[in-house]
C-alpha atoms as a PDB file:
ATOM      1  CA  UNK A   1     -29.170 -66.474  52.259  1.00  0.00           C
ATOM      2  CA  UNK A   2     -30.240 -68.297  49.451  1.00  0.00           C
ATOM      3  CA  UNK A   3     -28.465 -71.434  47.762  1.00  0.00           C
ATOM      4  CA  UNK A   4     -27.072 -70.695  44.898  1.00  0.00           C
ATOM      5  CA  UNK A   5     -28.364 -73.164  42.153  1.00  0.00           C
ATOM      6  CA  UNK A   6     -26.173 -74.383  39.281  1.00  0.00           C
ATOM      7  CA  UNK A   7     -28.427 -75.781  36.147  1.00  0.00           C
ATOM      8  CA  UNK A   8     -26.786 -78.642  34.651  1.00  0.00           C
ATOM      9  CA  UNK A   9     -27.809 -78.689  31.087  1.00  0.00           C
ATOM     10  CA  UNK A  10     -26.309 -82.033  29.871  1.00  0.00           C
ATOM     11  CA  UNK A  11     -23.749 -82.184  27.133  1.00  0.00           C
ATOM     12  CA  UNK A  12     -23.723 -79.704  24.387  1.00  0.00           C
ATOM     13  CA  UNK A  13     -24.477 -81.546  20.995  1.00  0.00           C
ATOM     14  CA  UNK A  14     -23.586 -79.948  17.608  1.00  0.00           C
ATOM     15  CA  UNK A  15     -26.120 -80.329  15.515  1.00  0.00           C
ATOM     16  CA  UNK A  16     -26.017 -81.574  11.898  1.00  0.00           C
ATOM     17  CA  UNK A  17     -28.767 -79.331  10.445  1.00  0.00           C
ATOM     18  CA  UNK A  18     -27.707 -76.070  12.409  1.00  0.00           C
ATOM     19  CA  UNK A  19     -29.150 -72.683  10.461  1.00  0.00           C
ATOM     20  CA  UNK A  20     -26.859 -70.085  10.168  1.00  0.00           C
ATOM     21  CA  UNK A  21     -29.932 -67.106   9.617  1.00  0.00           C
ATOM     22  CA  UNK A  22     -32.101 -68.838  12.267  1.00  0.00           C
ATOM     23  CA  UNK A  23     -28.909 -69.094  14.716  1.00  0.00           C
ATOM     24  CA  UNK A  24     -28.718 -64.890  14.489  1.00  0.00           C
ATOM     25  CA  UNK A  25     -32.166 -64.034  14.785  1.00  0.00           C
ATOM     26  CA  UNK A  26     -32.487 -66.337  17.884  1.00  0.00           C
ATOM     27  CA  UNK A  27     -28.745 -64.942  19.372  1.00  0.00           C
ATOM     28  CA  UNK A  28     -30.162 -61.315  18.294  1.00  0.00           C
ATOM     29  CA  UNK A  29     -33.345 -61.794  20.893  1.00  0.00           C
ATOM     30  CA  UNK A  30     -31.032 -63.316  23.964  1.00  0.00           C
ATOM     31  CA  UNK A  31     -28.414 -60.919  23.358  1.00  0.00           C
ATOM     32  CA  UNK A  32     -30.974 -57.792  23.523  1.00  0.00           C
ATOM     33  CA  UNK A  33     -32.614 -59.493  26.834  1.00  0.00           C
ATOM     34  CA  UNK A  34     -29.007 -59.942  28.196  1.00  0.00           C
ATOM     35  CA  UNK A  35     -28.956 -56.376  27.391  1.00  0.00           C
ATOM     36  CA  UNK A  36     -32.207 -55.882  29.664  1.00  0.00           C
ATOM     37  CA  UNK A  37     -30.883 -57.791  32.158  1.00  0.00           C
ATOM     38  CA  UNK A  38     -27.164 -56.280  32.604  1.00  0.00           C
ATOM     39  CA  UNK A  39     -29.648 -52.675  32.703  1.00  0.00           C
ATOM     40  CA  UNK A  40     -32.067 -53.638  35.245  1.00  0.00           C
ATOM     41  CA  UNK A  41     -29.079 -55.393  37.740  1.00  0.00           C
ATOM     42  CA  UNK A  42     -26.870 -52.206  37.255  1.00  0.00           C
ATOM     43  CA  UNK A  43     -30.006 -49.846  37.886  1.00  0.00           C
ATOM     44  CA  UNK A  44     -30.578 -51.817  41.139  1.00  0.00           C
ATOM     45  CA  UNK A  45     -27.021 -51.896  42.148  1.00  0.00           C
ATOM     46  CA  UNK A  46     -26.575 -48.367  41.484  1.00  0.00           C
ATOM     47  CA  UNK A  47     -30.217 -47.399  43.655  1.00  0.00           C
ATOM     48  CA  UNK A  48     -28.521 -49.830  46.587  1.00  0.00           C
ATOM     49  CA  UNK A  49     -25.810 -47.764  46.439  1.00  0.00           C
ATOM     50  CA  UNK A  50     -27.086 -44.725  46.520  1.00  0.00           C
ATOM     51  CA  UNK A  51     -29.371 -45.599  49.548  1.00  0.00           C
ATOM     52  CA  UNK A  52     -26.793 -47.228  51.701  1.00  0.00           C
ATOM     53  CA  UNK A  53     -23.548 -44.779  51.074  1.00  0.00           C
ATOM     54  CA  UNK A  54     -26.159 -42.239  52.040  1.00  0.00           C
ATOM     55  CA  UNK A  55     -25.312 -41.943  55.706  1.00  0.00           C
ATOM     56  CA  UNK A  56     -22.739 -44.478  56.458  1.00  0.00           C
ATOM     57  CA  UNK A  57     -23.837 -48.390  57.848  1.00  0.00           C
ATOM     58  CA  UNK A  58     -27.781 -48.405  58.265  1.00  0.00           C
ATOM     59  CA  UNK A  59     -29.034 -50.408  61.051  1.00  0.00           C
ATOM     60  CA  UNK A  60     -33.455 -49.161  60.511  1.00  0.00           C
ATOM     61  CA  UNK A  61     -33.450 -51.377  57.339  1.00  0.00           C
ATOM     62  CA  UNK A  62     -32.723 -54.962  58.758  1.00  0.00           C
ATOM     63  CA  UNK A  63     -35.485 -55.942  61.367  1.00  0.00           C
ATOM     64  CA  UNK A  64     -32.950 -57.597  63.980  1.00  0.00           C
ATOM     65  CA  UNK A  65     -31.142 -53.662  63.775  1.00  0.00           C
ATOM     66  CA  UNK A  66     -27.944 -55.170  62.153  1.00  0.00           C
ATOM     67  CA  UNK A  67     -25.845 -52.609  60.387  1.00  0.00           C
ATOM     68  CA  UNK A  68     -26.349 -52.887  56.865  1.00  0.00           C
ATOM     69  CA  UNK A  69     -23.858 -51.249  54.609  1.00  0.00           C
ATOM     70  CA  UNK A  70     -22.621 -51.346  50.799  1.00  0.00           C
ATOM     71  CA  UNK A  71     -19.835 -54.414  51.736  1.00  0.00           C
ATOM     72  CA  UNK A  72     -22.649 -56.044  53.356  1.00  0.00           C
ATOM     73  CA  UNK A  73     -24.839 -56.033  50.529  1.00  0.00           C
ATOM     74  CA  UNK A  74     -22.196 -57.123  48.237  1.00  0.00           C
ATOM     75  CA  UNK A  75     -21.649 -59.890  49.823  1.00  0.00           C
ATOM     76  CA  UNK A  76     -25.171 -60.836  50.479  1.00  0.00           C
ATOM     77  CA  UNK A  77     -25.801 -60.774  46.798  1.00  0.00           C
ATOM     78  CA  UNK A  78     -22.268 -62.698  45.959  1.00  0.00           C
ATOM     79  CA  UNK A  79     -20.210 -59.930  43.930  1.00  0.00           C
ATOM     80  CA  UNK A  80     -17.191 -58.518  44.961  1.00  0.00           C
ATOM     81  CA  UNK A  81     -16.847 -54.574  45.153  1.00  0.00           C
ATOM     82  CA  UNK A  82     -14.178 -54.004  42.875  1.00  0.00           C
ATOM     83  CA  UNK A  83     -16.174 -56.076  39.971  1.00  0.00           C
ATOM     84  CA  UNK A  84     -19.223 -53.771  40.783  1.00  0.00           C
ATOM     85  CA  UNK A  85     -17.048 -50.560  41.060  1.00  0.00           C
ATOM     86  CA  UNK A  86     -15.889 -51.338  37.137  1.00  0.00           C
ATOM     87  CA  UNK A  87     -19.744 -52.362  36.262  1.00  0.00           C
ATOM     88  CA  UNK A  88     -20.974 -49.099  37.450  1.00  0.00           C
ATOM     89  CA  UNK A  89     -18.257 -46.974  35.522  1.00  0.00           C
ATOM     90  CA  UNK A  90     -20.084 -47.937  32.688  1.00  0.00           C
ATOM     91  CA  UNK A  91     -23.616 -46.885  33.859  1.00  0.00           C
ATOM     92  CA  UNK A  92     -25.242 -43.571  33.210  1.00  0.00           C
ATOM     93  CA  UNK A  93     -28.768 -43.841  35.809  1.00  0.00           C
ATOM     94  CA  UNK A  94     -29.812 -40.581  34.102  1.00  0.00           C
ATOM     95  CA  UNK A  95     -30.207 -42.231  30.939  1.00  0.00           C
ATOM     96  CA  UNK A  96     -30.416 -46.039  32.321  1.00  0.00           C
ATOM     97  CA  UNK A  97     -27.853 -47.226  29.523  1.00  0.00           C
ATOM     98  CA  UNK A  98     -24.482 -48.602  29.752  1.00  0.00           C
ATOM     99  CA  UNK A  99     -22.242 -46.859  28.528  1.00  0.00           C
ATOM    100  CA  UNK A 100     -19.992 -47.987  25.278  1.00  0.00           C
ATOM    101  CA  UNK A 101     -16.179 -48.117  25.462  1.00  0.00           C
ATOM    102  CA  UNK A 102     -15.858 -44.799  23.308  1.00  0.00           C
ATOM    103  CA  UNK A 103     -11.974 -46.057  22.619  1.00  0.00           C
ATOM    104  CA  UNK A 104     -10.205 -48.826  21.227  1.00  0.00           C
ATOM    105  CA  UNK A 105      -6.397 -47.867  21.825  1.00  0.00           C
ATOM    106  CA  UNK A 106      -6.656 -44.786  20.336  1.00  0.00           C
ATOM    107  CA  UNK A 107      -9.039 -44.701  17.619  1.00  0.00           C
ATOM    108  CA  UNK A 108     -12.800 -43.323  18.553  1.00  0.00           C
ATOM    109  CA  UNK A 109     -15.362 -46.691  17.735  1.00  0.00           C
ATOM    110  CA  UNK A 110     -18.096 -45.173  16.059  1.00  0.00           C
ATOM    111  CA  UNK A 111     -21.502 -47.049  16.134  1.00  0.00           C
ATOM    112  CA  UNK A 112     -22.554 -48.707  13.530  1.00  0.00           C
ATOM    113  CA  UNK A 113     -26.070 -49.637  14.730  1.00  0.00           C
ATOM    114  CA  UNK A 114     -28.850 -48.693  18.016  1.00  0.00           C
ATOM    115  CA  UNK A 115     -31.653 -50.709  19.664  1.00  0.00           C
ATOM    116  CA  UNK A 116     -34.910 -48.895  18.330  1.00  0.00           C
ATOM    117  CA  UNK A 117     -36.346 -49.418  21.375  1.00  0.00           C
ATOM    118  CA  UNK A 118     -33.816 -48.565  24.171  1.00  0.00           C
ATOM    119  CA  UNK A 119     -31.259 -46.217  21.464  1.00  0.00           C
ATOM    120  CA  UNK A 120     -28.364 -48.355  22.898  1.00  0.00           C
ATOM    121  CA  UNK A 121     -25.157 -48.503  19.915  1.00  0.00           C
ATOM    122  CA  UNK A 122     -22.678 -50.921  19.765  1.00  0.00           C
END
């Protein structure tokens, strides 16, 4: 399994001539490839699923014939099932979108704005 790697960046400095406008159009990009991201890792945990809750532990898809199952993959890829149970509540793989929390308490959120590209609101 592979090591996980831990990027030390340094210490954060504050800097004296930070841009406000510049600061949102640069958090707008990250946010909408976070976006990508979270998409693509819930697609493939949703597609692992799928294939290996199909029939129970699979031994034909390790070459040394080890059972493979769900737990196993988990834990090869370092997330607990319970954290990926809530992540793929929130998943529709017919549409490949998360899904929004529809309620806050007990008013309805209603979107205020979409991704032209993908159509997700927040």
């Amino acid at each position: 399994m592979d090591d996980i790697v831990i990027y030390e960046m340094g210490e954060t400095q504050i800097p004296e001539d930070w841009d406000y406008d510049y600061s949102v159009m640069r958090m707008r990009g990250l946010v909408l490839q976070w976006k990508n991201i979270s998409i693509e890792i819930l697609r493939e945990l949703y597609i692992a699923k799928q294939k290996l809750s199909a029939q129970g532990v699979r031994n034909d898809l390790d070459p040394n014939g080890s059972k493979l199952g769900w737990e196993h993959y988990l834990n090869d890829v370092g997330l607990s099932k319970e954290t990926v149970r809530r992540w793929l509540l929130s998943y529709d793989p017919n549409e490949n979108v998360i899904l929004p929390k529809e309620k806050e308490g007990d008013t309805v959120l209603i979107p205020k704005c979409s991704c032209p590209n993908c159509g997700y609101s927040w």
